[in-house]
N, C-alpha and C. Protein backbone atom coordinates (compact mmCIF):
# COMPACT_ATOMS: atom_id res chain seq x y z
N UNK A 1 13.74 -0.49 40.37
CA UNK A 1 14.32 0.38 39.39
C UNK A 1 14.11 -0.23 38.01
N UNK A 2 13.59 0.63 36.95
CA UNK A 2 13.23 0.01 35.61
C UNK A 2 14.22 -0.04 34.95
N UNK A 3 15.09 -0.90 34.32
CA UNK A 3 15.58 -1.62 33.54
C UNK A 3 15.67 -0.95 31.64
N UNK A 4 16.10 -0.09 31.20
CA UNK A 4 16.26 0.46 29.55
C UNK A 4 16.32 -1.76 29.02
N UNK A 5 15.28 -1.66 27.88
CA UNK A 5 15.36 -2.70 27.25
C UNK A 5 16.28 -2.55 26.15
N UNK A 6 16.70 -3.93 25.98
CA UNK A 6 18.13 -4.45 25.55
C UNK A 6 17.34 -4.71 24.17
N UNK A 7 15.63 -4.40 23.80
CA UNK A 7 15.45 -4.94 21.96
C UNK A 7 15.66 -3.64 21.28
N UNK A 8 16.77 -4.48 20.14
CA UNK A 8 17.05 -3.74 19.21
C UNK A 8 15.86 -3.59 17.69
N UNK A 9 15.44 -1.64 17.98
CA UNK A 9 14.49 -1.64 17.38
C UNK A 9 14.79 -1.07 15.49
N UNK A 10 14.77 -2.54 14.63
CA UNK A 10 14.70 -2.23 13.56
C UNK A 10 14.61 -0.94 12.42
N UNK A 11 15.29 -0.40 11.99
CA UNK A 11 14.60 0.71 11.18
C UNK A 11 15.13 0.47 9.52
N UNK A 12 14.27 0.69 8.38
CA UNK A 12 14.16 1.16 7.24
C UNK A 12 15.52 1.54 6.77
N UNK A 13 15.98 0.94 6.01
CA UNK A 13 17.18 0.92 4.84
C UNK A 13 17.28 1.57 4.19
N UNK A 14 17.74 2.55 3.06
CA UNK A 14 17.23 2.68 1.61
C UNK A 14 17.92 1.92 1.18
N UNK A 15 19.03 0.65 1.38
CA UNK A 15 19.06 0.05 0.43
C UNK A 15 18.25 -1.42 0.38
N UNK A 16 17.13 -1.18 1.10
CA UNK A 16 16.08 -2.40 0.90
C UNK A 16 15.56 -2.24 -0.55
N UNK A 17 15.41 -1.22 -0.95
CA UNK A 17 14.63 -0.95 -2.04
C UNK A 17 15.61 -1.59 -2.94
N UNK A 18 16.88 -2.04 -3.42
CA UNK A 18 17.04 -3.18 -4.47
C UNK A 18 16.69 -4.49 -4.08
N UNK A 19 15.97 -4.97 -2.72
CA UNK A 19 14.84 -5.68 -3.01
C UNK A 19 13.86 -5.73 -3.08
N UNK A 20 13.59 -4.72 -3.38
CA UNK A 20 11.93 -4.47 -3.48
C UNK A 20 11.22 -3.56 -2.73
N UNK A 21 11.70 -3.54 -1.25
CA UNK A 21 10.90 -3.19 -0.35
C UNK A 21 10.83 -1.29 0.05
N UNK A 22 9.90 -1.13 0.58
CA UNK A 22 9.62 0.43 0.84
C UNK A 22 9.22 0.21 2.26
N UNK A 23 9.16 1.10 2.57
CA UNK A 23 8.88 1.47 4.63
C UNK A 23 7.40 2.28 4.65
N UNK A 24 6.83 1.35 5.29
CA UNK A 24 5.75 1.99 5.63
C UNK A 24 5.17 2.16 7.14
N UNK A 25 4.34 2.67 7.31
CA UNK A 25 4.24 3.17 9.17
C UNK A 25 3.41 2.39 9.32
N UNK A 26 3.14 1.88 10.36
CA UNK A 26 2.21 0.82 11.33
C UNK A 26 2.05 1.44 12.50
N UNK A 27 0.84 0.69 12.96
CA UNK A 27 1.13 0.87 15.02
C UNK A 27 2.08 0.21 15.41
N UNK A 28 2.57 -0.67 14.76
CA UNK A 28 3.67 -1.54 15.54
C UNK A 28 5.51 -0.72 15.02
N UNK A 29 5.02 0.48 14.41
CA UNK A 29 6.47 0.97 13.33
C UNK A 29 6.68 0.81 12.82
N UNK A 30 7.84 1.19 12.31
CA UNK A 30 7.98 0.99 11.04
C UNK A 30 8.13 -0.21 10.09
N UNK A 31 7.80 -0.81 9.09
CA UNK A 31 7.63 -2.27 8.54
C UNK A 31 7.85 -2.13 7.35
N UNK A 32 8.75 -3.33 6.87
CA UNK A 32 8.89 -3.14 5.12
C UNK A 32 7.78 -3.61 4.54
N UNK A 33 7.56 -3.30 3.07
CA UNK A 33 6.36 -4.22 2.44
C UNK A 33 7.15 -4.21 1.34
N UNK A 34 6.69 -5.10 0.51
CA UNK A 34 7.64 -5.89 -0.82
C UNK A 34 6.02 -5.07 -2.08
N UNK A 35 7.10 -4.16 -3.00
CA UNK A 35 6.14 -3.42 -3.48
C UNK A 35 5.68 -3.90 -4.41
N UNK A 36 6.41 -4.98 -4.76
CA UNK A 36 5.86 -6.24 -5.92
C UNK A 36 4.67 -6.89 -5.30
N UNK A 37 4.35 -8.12 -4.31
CA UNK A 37 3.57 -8.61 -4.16
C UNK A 37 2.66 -7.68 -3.11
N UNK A 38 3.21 -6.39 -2.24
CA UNK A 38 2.84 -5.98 -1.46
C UNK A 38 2.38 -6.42 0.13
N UNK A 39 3.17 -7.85 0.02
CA UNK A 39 3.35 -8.45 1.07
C UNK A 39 3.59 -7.61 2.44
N UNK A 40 3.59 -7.22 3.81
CA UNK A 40 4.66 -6.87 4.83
C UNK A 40 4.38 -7.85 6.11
N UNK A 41 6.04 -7.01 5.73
CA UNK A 41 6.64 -8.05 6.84
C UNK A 41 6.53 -7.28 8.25
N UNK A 42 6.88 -8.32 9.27
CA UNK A 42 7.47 -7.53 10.47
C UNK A 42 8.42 -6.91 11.32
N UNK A 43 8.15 -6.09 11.91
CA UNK A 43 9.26 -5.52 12.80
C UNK A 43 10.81 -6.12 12.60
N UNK A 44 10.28 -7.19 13.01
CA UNK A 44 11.27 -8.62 13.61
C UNK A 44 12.21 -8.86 12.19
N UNK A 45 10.93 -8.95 11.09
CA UNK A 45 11.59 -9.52 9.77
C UNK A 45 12.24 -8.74 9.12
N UNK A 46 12.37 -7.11 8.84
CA UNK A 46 13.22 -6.39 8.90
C UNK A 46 14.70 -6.23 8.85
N UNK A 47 15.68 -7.67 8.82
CA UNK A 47 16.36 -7.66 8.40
C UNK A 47 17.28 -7.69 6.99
N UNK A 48 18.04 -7.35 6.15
CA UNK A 48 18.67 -7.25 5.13
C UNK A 48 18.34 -9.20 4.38
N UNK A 49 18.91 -9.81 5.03
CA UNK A 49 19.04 -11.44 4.69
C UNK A 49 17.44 -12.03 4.01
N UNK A 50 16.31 -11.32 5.87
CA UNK A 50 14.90 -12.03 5.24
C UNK A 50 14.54 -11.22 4.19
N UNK A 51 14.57 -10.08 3.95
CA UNK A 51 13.96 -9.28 2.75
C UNK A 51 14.74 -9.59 1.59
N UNK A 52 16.37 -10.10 1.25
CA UNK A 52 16.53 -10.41 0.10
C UNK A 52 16.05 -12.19 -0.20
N UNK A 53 15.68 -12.97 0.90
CA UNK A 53 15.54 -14.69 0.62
C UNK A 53 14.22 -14.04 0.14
N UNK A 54 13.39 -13.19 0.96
CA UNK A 54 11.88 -13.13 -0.03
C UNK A 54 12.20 -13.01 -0.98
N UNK A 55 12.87 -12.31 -1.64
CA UNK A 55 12.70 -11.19 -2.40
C UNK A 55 13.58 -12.42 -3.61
N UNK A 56 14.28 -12.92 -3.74
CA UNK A 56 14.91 -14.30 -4.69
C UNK A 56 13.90 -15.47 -4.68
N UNK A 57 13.06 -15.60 -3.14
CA UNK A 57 12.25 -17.39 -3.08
C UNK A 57 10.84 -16.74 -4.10
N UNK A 58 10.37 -15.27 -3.85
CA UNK A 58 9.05 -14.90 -4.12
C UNK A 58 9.23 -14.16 -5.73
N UNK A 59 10.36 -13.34 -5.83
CA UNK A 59 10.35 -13.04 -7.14
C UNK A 59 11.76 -12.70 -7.86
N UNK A 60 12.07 -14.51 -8.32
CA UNK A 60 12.94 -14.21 -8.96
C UNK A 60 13.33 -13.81 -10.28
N UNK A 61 12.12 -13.49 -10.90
CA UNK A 61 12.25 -12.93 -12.00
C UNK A 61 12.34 -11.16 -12.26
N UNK A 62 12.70 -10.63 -10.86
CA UNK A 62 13.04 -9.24 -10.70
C UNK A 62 14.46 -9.13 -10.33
N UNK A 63 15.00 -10.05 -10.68
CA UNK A 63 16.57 -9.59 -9.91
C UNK A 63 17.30 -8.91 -10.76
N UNK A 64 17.22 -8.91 -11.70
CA UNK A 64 17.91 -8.12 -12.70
C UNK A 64 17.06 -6.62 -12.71
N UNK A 65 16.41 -6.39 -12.20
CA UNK A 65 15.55 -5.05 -12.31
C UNK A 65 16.59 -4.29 -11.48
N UNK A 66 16.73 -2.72 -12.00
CA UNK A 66 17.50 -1.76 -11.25
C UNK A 66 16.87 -0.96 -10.28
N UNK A 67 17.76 -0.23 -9.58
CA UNK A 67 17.32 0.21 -8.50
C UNK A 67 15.67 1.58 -9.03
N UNK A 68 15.90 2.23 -10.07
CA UNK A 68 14.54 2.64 -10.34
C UNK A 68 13.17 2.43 -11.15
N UNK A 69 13.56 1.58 -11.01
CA UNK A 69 12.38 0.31 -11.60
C UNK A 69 11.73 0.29 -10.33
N UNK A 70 12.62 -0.27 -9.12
CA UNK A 70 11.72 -0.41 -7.89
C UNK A 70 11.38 1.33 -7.20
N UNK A 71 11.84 2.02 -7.83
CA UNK A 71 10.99 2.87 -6.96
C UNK A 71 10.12 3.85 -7.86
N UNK A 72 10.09 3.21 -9.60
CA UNK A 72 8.98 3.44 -10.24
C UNK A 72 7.70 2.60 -9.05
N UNK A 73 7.84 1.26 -8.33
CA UNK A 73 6.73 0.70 -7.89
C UNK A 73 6.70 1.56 -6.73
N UNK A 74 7.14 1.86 -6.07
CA UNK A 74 7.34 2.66 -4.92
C UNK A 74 6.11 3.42 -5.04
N UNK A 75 6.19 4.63 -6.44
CA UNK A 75 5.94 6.04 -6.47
C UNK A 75 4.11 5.34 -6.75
N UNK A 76 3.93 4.21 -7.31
CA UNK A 76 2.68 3.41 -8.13
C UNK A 76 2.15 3.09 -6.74
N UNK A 77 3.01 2.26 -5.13
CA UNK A 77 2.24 1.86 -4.31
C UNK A 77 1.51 2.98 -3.80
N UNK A 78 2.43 3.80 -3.52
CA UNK A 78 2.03 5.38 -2.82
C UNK A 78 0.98 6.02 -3.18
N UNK A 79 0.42 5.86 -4.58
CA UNK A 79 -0.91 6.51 -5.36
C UNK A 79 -2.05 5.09 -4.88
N UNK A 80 -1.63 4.34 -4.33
CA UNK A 80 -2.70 3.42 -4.03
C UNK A 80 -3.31 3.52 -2.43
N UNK A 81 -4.26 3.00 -2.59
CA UNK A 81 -4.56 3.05 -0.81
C UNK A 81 -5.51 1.55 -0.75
N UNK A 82 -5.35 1.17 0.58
CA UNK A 82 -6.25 0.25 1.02
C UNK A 82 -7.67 0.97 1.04
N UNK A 83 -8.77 -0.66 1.01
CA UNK A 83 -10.25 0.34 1.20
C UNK A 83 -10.45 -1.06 2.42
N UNK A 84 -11.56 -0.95 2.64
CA UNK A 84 -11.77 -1.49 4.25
C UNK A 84 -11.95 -2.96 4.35
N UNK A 85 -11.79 -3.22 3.12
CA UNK A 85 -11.64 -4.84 3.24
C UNK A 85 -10.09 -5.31 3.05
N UNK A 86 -9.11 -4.58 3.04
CA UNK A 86 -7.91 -4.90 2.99
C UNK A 86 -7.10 -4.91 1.61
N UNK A 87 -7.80 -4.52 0.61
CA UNK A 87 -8.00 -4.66 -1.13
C UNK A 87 -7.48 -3.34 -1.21
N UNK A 88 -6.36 -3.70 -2.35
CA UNK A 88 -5.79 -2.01 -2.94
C UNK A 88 -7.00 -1.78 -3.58
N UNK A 89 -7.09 -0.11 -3.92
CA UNK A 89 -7.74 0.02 -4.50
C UNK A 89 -7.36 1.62 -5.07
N UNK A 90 -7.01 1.77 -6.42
CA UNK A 90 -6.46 3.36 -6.71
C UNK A 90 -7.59 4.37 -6.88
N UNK A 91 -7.19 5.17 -6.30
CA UNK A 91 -8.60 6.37 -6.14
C UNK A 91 -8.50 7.25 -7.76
N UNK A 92 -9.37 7.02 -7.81
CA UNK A 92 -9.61 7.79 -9.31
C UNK A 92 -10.95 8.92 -9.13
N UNK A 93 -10.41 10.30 -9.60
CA UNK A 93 -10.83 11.27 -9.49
C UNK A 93 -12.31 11.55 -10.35
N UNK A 94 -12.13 10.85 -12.06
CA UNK A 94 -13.00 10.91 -12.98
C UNK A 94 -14.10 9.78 -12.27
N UNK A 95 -14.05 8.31 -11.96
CA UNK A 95 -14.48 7.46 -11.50
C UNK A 95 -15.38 8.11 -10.19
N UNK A 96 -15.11 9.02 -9.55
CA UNK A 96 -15.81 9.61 -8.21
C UNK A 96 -17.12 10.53 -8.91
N UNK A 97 -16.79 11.84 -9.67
CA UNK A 97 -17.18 12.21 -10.35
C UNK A 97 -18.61 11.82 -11.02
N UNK A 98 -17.97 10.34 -11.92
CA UNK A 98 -18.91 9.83 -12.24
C UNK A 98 -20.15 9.47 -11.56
N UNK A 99 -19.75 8.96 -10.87
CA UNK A 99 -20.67 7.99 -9.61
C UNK A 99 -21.40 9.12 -8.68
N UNK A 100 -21.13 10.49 -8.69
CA UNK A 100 -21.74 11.47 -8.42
C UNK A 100 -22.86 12.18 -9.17
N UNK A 101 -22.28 12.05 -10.38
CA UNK A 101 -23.25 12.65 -11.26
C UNK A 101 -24.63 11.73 -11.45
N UNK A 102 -24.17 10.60 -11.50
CA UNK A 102 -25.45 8.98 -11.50
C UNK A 102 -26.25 9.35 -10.35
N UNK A 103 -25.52 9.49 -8.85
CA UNK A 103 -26.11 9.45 -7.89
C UNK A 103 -27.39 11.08 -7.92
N UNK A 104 -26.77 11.75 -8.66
CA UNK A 104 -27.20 13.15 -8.89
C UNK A 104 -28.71 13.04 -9.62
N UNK A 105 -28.34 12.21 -10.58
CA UNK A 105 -29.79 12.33 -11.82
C UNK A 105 -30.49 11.24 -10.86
N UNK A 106 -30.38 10.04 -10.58
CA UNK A 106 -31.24 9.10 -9.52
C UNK A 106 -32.37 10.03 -8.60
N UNK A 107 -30.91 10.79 -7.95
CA UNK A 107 -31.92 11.52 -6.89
C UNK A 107 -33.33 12.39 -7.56
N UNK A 108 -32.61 12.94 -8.23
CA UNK A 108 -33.31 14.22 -9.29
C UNK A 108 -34.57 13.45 -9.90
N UNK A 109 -34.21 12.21 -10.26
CA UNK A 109 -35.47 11.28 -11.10
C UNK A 109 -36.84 11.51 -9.84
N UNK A 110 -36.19 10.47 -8.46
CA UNK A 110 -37.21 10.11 -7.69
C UNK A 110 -38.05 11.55 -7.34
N UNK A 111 -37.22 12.59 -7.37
CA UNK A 111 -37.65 13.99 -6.69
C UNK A 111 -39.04 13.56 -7.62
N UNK A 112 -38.28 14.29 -9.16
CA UNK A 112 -39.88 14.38 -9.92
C UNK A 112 -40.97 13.08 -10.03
N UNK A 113 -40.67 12.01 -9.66
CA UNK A 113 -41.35 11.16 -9.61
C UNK A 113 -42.79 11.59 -8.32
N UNK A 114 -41.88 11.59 -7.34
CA UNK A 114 -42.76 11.97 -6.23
C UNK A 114 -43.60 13.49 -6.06
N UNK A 115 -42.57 14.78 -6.86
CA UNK A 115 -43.93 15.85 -6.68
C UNK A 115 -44.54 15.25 -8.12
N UNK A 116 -44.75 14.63 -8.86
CA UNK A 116 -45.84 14.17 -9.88
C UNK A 116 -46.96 13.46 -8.99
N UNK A 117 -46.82 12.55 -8.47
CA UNK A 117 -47.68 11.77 -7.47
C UNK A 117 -48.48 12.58 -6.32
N UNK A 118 -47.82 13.84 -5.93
CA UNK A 118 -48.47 14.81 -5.08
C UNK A 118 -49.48 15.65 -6.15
């Protein structure tokens, strides 16, 4: 007969966010990340105690910051995304654009390059 497990499974605060932290989804669930250094933690670490010792040992020059200050960083992590090396990186719309239009005239160059040569 299977046994209901006795681990108690962590969940997301809102009052983590006066230290910093926001909830984000994993395969492993839900996990805080510290929106200052963007550190995360685990499952496990998820408690009130480890997220404020980070949050005083790693940045104590935010303690006086109010509660929407941190979720000005919140709304700033959320417009960011990882790219595949693990590196934030903010997606910029004009920046895509650009790099389209370059890729556009390149192509367009070699075209006429090559029916000239035909």
């Amino acid at each position: 007969m299977a046994g209901k497990s006795n681990i108690k499974k962590r969940t997301y605060s809102e009052d983590y966010l006066k230290f910093g932290f926001m909830s984000i989804n994993s395969r492993d669930g839900i996990k805080a990340q510290c929106v200052i250094c963007f550190k995360v933690l685990s499952v496990e670490s998820m408690k009130q105690f480890q997220l404020k010792r980070h949050f005083e040992k790693e940045h104590p020059d935010y303690e006086d910051k109010v509660i929407s200050f941190f979720q000005q960083m919140v709304d700033t992590v959320k417009k960011t995304k990882l790219d595949a090396t693990g590196d934030f990186q903010t997606s910029s719309k004009s920046a895509l654009e650009a790099s389209y239009i370059v890729s556009l005239r390149i192509a367009k160059q070699r075209n006429l390059i090559q029916l000239e040569k035909n």
